[in-house]
Every structure is written in C-alpha cells, then in structure tokens.
Protein backbone atom coordinates (compact mmCIF):
# COMPACT_ATOMS: atom_id res chain seq x y z
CA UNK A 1 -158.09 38.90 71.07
CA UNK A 2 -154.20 39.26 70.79
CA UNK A 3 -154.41 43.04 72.39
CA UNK A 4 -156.62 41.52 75.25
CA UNK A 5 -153.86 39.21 75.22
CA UNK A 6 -151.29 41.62 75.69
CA UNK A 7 -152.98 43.53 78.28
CA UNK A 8 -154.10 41.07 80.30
CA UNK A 9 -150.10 39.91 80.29
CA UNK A 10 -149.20 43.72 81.39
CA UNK A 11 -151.73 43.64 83.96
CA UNK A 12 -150.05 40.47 85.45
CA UNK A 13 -146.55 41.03 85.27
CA UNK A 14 -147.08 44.63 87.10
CA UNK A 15 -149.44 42.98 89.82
CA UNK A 16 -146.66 39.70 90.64
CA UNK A 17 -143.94 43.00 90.48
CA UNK A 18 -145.72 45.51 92.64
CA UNK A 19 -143.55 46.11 94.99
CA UNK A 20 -140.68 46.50 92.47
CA UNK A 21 -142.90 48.47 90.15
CA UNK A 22 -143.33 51.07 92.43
CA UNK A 23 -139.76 51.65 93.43
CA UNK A 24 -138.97 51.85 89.50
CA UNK A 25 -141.88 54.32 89.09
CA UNK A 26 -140.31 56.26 92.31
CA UNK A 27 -136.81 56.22 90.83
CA UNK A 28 -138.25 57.52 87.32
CA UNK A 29 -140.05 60.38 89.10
CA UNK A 30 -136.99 61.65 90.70
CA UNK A 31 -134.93 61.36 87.73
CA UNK A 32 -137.08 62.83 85.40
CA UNK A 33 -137.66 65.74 87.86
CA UNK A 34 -133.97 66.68 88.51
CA UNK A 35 -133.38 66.32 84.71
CA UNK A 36 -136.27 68.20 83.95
CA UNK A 37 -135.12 71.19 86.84
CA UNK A 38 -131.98 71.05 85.08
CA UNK A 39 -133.80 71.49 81.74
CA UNK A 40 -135.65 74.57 83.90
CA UNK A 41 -132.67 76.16 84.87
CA UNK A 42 -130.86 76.12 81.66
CA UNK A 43 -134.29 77.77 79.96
CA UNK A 44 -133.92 80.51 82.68
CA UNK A 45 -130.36 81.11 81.74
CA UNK A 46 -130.93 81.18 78.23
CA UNK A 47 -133.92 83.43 78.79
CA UNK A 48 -131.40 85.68 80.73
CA UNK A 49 -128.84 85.57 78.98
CA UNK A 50 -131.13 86.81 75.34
CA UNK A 51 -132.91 89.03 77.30
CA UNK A 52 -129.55 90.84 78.79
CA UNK A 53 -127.00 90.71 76.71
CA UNK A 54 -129.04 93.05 74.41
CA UNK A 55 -129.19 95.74 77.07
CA UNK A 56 -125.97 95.21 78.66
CA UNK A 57 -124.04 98.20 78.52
CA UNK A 58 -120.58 99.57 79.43
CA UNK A 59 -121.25 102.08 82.60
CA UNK A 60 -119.22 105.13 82.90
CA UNK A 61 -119.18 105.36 86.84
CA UNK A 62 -118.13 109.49 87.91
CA UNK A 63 -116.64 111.33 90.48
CA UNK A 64 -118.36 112.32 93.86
CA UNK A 65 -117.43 113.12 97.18
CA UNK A 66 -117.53 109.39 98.36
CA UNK A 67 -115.54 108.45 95.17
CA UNK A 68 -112.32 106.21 96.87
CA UNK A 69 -110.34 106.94 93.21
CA UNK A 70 -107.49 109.18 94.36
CA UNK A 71 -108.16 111.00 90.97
CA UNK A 72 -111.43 112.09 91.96
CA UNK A 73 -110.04 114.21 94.92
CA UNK A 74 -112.78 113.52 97.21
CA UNK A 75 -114.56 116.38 94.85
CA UNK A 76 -117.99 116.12 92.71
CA UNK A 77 -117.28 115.92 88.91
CA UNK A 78 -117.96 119.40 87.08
CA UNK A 79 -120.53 120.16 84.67
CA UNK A 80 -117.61 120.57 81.90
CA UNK A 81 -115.90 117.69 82.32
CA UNK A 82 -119.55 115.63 82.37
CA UNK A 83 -119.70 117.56 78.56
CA UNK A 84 -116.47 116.92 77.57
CA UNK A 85 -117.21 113.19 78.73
CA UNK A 86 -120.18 112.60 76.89
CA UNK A 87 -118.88 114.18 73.67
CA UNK A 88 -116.34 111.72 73.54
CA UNK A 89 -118.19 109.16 74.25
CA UNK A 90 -120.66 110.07 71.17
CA UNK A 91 -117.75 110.78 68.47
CA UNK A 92 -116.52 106.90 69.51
CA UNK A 93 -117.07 104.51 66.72
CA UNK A 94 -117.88 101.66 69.07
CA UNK A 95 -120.81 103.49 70.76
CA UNK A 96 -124.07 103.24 69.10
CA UNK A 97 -126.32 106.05 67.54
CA UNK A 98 -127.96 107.41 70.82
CA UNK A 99 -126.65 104.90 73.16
CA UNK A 100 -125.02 107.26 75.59
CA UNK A 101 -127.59 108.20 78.46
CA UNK A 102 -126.83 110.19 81.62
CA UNK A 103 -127.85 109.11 84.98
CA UNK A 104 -127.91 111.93 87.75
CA UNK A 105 -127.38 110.98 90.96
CA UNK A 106 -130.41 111.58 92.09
CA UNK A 107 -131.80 109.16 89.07
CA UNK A 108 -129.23 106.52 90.33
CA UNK A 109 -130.57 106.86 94.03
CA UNK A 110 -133.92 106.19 92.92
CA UNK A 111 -132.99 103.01 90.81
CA UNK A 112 -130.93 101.86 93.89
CA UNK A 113 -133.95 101.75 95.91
CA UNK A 114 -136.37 100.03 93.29
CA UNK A 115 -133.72 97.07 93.15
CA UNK A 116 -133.12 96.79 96.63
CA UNK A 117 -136.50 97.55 97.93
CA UNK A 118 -136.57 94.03 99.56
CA UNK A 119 -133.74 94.88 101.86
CA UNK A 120 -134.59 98.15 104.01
CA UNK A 121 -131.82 97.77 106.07
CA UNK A 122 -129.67 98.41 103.03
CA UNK A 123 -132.05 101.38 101.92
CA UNK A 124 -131.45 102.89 104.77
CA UNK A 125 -128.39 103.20 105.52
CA UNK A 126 -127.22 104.91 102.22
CA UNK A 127 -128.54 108.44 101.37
CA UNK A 128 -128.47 110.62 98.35
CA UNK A 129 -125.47 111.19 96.58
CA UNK A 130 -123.68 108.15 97.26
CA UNK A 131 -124.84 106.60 94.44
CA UNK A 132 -122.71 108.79 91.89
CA UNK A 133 -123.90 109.98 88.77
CA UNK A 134 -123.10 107.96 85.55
CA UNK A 135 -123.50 107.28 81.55
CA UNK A 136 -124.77 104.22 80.63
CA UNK A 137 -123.15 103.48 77.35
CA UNK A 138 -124.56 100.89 74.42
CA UNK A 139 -122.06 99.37 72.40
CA UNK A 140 -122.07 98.27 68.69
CA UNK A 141 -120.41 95.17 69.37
CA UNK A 142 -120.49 94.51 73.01
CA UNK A 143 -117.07 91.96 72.71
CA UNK A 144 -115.47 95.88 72.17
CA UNK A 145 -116.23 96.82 75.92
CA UNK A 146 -112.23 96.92 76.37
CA UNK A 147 -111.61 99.28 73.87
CA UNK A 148 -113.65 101.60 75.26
CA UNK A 149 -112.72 100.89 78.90
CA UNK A 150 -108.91 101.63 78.29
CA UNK A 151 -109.99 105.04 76.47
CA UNK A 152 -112.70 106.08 79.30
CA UNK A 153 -110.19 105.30 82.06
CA UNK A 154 -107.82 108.18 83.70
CA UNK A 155 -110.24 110.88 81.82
CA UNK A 156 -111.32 113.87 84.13
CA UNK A 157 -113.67 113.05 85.78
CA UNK A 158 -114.40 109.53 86.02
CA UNK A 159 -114.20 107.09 88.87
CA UNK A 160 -114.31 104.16 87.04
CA UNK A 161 -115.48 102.22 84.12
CA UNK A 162 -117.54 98.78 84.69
CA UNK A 163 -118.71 96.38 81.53
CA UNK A 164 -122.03 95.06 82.96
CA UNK A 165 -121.19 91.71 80.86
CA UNK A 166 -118.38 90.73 82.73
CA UNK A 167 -121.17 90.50 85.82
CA UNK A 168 -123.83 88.79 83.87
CA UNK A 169 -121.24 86.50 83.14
CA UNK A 170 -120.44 85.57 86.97
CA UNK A 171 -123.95 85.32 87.65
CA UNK A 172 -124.53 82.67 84.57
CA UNK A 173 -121.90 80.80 85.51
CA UNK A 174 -123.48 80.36 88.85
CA UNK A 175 -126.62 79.43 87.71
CA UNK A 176 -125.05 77.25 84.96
CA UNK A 177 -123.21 75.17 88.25
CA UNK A 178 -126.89 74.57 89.40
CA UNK A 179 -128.03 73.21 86.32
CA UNK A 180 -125.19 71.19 85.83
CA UNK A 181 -125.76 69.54 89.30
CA UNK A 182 -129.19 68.64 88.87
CA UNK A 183 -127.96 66.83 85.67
CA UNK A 184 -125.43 64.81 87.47
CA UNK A 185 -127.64 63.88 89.97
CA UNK A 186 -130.13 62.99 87.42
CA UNK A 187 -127.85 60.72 85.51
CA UNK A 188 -127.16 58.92 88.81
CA UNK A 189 -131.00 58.36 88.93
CA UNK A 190 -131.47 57.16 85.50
CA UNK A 191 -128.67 54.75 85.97
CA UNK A 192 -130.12 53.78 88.47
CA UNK A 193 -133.35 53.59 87.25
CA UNK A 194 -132.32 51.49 84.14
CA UNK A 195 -130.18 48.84 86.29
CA UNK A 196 -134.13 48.48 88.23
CA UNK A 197 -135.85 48.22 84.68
CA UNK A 198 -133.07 45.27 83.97
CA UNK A 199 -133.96 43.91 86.98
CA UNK A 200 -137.62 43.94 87.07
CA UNK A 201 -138.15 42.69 83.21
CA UNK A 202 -135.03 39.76 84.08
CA UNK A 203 -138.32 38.62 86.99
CA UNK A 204 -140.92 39.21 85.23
CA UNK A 205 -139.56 36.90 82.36
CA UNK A 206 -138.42 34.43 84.56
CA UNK A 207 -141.72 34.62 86.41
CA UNK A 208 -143.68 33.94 83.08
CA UNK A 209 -141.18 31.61 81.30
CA UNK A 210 -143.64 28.82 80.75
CA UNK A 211 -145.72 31.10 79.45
CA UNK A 212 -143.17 32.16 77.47
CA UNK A 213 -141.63 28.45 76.49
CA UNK A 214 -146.05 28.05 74.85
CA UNK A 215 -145.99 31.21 73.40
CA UNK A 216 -142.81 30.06 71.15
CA UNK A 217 -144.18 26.29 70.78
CA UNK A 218 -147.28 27.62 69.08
CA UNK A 219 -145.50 30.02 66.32
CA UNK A 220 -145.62 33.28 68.16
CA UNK A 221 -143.06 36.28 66.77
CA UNK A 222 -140.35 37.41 69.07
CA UNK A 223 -141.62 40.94 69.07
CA UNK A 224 -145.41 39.71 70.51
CA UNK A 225 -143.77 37.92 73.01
CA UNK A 226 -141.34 40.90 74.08
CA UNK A 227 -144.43 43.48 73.52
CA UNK A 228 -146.02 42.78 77.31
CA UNK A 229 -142.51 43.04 78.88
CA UNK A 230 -141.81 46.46 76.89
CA UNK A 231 -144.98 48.12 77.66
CA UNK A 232 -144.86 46.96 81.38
CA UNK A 233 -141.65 49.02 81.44
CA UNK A 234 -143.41 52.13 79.09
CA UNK A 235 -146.17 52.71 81.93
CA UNK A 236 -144.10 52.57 84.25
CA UNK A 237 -141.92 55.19 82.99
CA UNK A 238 -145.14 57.11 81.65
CA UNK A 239 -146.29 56.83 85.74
CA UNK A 240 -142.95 58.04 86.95
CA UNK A 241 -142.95 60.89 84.31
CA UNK A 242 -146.50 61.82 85.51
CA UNK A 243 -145.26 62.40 89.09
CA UNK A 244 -142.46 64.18 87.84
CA UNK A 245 -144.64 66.61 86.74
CA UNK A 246 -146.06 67.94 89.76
CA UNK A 247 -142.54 67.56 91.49
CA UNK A 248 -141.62 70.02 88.13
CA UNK A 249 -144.94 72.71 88.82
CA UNK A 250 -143.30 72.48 92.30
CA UNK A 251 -139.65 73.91 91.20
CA UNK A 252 -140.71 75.87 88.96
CA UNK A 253 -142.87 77.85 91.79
CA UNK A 254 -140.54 77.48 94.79
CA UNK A 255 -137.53 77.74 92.75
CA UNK A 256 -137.59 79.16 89.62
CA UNK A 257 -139.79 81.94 90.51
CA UNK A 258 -137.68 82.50 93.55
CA UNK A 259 -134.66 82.81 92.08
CA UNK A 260 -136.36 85.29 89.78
CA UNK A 261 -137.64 87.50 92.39
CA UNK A 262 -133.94 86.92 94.36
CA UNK A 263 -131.72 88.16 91.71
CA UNK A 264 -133.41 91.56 89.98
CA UNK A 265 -131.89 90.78 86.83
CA UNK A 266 -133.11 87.36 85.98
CA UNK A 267 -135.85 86.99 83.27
CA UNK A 268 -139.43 85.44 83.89
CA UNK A 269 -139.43 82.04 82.99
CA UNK A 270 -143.10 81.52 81.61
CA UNK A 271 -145.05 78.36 81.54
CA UNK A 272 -144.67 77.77 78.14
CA UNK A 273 -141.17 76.61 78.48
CA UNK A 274 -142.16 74.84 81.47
CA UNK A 275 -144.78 72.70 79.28
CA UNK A 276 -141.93 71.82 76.85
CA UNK A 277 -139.78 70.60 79.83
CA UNK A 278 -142.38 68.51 81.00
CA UNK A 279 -143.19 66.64 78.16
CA UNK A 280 -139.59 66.03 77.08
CA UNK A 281 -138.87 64.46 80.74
CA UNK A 282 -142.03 62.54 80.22
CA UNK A 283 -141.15 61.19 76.76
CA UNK A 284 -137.64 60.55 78.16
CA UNK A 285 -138.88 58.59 81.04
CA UNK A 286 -141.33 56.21 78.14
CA UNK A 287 -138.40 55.83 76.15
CA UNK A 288 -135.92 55.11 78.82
CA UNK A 289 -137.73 52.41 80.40
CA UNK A 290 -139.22 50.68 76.97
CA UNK A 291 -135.79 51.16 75.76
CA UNK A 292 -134.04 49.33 78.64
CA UNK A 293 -136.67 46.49 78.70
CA UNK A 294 -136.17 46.37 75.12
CA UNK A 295 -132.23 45.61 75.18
CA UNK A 296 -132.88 43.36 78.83
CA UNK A 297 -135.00 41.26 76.83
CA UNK A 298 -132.74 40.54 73.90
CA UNK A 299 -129.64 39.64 76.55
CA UNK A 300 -131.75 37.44 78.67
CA UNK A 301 -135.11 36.18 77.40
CA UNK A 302 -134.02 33.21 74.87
CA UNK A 303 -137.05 33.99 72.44
C-alpha cells in the first residue's frame, strides 16, 4: 500500500509539472549528451594516443632532387651514404633491435597515395620521386627523439630529421580543445539543469503541502515524505539520459567516425567504449537530478 502510495504521488506531481517536466528532461538530454561526446572524444584520444605512441618513430627524411636543404645540392642521396646512414643508425644505443627500416621512394609514393586517396587533386599533382626516400627509426625510449635528432642532422645525406611525436602531439591537443568544449558547455547545461530540478521540486512541494502538512500529522518519516519528490526528479533524469542516448549513437556516427575517417591516423573508436559512455551519462543524469531534489528538499520543505 505505501509503494502504491508513492507512485501514485510520482504520478501526480509529474502530471500538475508537465510542462516543467519536460523542459528538465530536455535540459538533461542535452547535458548528458555533450558530457557524454566529451567522454567520446577523450576515449578516441586515449585510444590514439595508446595505439600511436607505440609506433611513433623518429623519420630520417633524405636527399632528392626536390630536397630545398642547401646541403642536399639539388642531388639524389648515394647508395653509400644511405649505408653509412643506416649503420649508424643501428650501432646507436637509443635505436631499438631492428627498428631501423628503409623506405624507397617509390615505397613512400605508394604510402602517399593510400593516405591521401580521398583527395585526387592532391594525388595528382605530385609524381614519383617527390616523396624522398627515408628510414623510419624506432626508439627505445621515445622521450630520446632529440638525442638522436641532433646526431642525424648535418650527416651526408639527409634532408632532415622529423620526430612523428611532436605531430601526434599537435593533433591531440586539438582534439583535446574539442573535448574540453563539449565539457564546458555541458557544465553550463547541468547547472542549468539543477537550478530547473530546484525549481520544479520547490512547486511540486508547495503544490502538495497539505498533503504534506497530513503526511507529518499522522507519524510519517521525513525520508517517505521526501521519497515521491526524489524519484519524480530520478525519472526524469533517467528520461533525459534515455534521449541522450540516441543524441550519443548520433555523434558517435556523424562525428566520431568522421573524424576517424578525416584524420588517417586516428584509432577506431568501437562500441564498447561507446556503451560505457552511455551508461555513465545515464547514471549521472539519475544521480544529478535525485541528488538535487534531495538537497532542494532539505532547504525548503519544513518536514
């Protein structure tokens, strides 16, 4: 009889609130979608950034005719000084076992047009041979990239030496901007969404405060008499953090995968993580309206 109770108060203090239920619900949604794309996008950089910085490497860039170093001479590099090069490179004790690989120029042209098969234009206009030639180099440690870069450059030979990391690093940082913007934004919306929860429980108890005044004449505890307002404001979040879902499916298709399939070197983000994003936004969302009816009540419902 007391849960009938409860529900039947639920039921009434959502119906005499509609109008103000629904914008809460709306507000939740949004919030708990742009926290939850923020969530998205800091998976994808994380997933990036384990997946990468394991195969970064330190490229050893050579000469060709198109080389603009004034060392190169406008001239090809020659098969002794690509020897002498790689020897080097192998005896260093910052270069793993194995981790120095030649690229021909012919290899590099080939990769070039894999990566940038979405933009013909582009393909087209270069040829073979001005991609140069290179060594992609694995480091030990990859914070020693600088050693290595001050003893690689000025050697015969090479054009010039580029630590992928430094890169990968611009491109997080990018990514990390867009992440923290959805944040911000979502903290606007769940201030926003907690100043309607006040709101909403402050009418509904003032709507039902004869109720209320009974409810305390006959005995009843403070927490049955808070439960209805609470769980009014736990569906309600539960509702919004349903709809947040779908708005969640939505980035992770239009712009997660896109910005996958933009930027060659981003990881797939699989579903899995997208599951756990979900149901932390939709726990958040429960706990963030229950919570906020839960301290409104204590301020202004004299129980």
């Amino acid at each position: 009889m007391r849960v009938q109770f409860v529900f039947q108060e639920i039921w009434i203090g959502l119906r005499r609130n509609l109008t103000m239920t629904i914008s809460l619900v709306i507000t939740v949604a949004i919030a708990m979608a742009l926290f939850g794309t923020g969530l998205l996008i800091r998976a994808q950089v994380d997933n990036s950034k384990s997946y990468w910085y394991g195969k970064v490497q330190v490229s050893v860039f050579l000469c060709n005719k198109a080389s603009s170093n004034p060392a190169c001479s406008k001239r090809d590099v020659t098969d002794q000084e690509k020897a002498t090069l790689k020897a080097d490179l192998e005896k260093m004790p910052q270069v793993s076992q194995g981790g120095v690989i030649e690229e021909t120029p012919a290899q590099a042209f080939v990769r070039f047009k894999d990566r940038f098969a979405s933009q013909p234009g582009f393909v087209q206009s270069t040829k073979e041979g001005d991609i140069p030639g290179s060594f992609r180099v694995r480091l030990k440690n990859p914070e020693q990239w600088k050693i290595v870069v001050d003893q690689l450059n000025g050697k015969p030979g090479v054009d010039q030496v580029v630590n992928e990391q430094e890169i990968l690093k611009k491109f997080f940082t990018i990514l990390n901007g867009l992440q923290y913007a959805a944040l911000i934004i979502a903290l606007i919306q769940v201030i926003a969404a907690v100043l309607l929860v006040a709101n909403t429980v402050r009418l509904s108890a003032f709507n039902r405060r004869r109720e209320t005044g009974i409810m305390r004449l006959v005995g009843a505890s403070n927490t049955y008499i808070q439960l209805p307002f609470i769980l009014e404001g736990a569906i309600a979040g539960f509702v919004g953090g349903i709809i947040a879902t779908g708005l969640l499916i939505i980035a992770k298709l239009m712009l997660i995968d896109r910005l996958q399939g933009s930027l060659q070197f981003a990881s797939q983000l699989g579903w899995g993580s997208v599951i756990q994003v979900i149901v932390i936004s939709i726990v958040f969302g429960i706990l963030l309206c229950a919570g906020a009816s839960f301290l409104t009540l204590r301020r202004y419902l004299r129980v």
